[in-house]
Protein backbone atom coordinates (compact mmCIF):
# COMPACT_ATOMS: atom_id res chain seq x y z
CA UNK A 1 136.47 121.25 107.98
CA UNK A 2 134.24 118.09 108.33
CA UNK A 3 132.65 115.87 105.77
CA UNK A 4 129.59 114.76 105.62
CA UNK A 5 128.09 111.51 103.66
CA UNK A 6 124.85 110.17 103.67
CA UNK A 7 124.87 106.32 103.46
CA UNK A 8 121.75 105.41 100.89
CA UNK A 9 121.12 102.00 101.54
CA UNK A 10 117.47 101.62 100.80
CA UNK A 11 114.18 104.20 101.25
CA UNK A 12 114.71 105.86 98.43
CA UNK A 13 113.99 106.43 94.80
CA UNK A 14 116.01 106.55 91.59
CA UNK A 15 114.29 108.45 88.89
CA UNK A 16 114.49 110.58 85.70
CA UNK A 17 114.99 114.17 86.04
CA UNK A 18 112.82 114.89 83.41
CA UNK A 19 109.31 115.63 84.73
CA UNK A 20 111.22 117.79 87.81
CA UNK A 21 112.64 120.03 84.83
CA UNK A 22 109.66 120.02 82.26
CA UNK A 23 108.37 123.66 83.26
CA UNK A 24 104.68 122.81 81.51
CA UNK A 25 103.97 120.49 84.49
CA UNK A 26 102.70 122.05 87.74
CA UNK A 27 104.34 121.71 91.09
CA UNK A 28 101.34 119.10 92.21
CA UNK A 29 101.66 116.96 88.80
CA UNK A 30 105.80 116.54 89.12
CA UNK A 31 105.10 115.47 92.97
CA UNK A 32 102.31 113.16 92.27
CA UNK A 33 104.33 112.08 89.52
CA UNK A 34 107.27 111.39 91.77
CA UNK A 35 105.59 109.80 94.39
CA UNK A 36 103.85 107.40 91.76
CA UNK A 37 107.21 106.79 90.52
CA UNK A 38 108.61 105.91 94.12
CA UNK A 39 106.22 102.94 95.10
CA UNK A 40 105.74 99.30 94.00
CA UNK A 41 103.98 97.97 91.24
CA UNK A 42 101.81 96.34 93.19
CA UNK A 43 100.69 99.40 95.17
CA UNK A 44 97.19 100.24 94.79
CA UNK A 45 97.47 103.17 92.21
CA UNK A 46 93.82 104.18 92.30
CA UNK A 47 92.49 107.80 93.44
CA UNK A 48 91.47 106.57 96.30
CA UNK A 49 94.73 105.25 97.37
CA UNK A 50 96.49 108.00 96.13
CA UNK A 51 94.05 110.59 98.31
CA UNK A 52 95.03 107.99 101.44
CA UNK A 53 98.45 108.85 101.72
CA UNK A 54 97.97 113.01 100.56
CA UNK A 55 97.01 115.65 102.09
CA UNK A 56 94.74 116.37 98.71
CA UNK A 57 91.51 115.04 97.98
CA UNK A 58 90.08 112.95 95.33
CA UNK A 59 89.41 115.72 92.96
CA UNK A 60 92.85 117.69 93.34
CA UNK A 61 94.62 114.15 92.55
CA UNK A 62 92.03 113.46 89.70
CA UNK A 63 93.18 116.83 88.38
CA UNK A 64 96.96 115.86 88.40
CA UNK A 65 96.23 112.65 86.82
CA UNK A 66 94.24 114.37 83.67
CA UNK A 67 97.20 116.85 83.14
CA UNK A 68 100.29 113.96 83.38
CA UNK A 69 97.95 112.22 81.05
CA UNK A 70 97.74 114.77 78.63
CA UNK A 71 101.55 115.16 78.94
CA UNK A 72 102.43 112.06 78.07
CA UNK A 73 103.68 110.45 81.47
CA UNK A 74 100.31 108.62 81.99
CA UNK A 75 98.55 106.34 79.25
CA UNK A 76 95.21 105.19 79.78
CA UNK A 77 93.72 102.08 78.06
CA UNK A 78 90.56 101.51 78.06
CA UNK A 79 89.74 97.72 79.32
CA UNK A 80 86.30 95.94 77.78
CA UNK A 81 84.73 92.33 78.76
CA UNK A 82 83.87 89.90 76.28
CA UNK A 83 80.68 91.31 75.45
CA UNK A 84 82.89 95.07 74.53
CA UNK A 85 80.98 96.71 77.59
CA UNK A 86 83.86 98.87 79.41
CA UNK A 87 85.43 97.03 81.92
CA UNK A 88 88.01 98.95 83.11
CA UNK A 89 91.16 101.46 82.94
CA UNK A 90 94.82 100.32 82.96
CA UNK A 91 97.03 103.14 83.35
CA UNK A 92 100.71 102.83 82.80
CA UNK A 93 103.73 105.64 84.22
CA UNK A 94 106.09 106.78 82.31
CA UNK A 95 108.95 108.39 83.47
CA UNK A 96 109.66 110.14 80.04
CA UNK A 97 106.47 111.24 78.13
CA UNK A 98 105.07 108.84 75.15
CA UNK A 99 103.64 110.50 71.93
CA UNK A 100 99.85 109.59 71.88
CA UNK A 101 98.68 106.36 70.08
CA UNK A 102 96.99 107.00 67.11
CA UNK A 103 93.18 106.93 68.27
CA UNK A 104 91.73 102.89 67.66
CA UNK A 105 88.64 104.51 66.36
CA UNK A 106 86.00 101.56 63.74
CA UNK A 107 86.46 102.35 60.30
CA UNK A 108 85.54 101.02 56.80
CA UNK A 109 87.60 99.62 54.22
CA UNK A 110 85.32 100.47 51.27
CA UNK A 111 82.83 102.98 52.97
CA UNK A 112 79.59 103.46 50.59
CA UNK A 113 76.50 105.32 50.18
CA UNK A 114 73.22 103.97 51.13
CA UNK A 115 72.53 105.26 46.97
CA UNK A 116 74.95 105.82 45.22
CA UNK A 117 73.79 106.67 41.98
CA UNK A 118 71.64 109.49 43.53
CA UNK A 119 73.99 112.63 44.14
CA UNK A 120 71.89 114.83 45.73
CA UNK A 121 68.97 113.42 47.63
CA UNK A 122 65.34 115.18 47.74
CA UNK A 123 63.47 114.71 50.05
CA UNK A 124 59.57 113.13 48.73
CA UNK A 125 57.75 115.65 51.16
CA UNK A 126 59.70 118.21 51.77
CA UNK A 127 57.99 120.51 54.73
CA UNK A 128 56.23 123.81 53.57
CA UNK A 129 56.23 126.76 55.84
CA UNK A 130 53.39 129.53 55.88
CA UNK A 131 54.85 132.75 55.86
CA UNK A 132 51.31 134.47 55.88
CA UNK A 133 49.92 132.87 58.72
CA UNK A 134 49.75 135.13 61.85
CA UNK A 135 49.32 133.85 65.32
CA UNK A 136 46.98 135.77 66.71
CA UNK A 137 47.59 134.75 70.29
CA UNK A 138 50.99 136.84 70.00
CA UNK A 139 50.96 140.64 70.95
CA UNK A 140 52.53 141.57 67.31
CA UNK A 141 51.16 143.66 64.39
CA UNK A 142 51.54 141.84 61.04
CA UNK A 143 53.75 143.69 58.58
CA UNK A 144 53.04 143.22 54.91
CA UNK A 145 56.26 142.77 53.02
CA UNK A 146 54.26 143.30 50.03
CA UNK A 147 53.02 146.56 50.42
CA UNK A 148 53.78 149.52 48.14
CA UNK A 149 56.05 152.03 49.30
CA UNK A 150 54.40 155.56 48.74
């Protein structure tokens, strides 16, 4: 009976079994994922580049992107300029997922109240409504919630 081998000598890709076996991925995430995972670092890893060499548009690889992010096997920072206007995206692949970062979000060491010796505010003006005044431009009938009941 013969044998056969396949000599491997370059063209192809060593990776982690992981996101082939995780069953929460789809079949178009694990091959994007894959393919991502194949080229160089310095391919040109946006959408558009992406969509060049797939049969899929834009939008279908924008799709797999969002859901490998949310798994874990994509992390997106957000880039700013000097002036904190957003500059950018840097995305990094993973070939196992990452937990999420804690969210960066501003906060306050010793947040306080613009009064706080005043517990409950009141307002100086507070606005009045007129239950009793009837619009008369409205086909309605006014009912009298004060009338006797006979």
């Amino acid at each position: 009976m013969p044998v056969f081998r396949v000599e491997k000598n370059k063209g192809y890709t060593v990776m982690s079994n992981h996101h082939l076996r995780n069953k929460d991925l789809s079949l178009k995430a694990k091959g994007l994922l894959s393919q991502m995972l194949s080229l160089s670092e310095d391919w040109d890893y946006t959408l558009k580049g992406l969509a060049l060499i797939n049969r899929e548009k834009i939008d279908a690889i924008r799709q797999a992107i969002r859901e490998l992010e949310q798994a874990g096997y994509i992390v997106r920072s957000r880039e700013r300029d000097e002036r904190g206007r957003l500059r950018g995206a840097d995305y990094v692949i993973y070939e196992q997922p990452q937990t999420p970062p804690a969210l960066d979000l501003p906060t306050l060491e010793n947040p306080t109240l613009d009064n706080p010796t005043q517990e409950k505010p009141t307002l100086e003006n507070p606005t009045q409504l007129n239950k009793d005044r009837v619009n008369k431009d409205l086909p309605h009938t006014r009912i009298d919630r004060h009338k006797k009941q006979s």
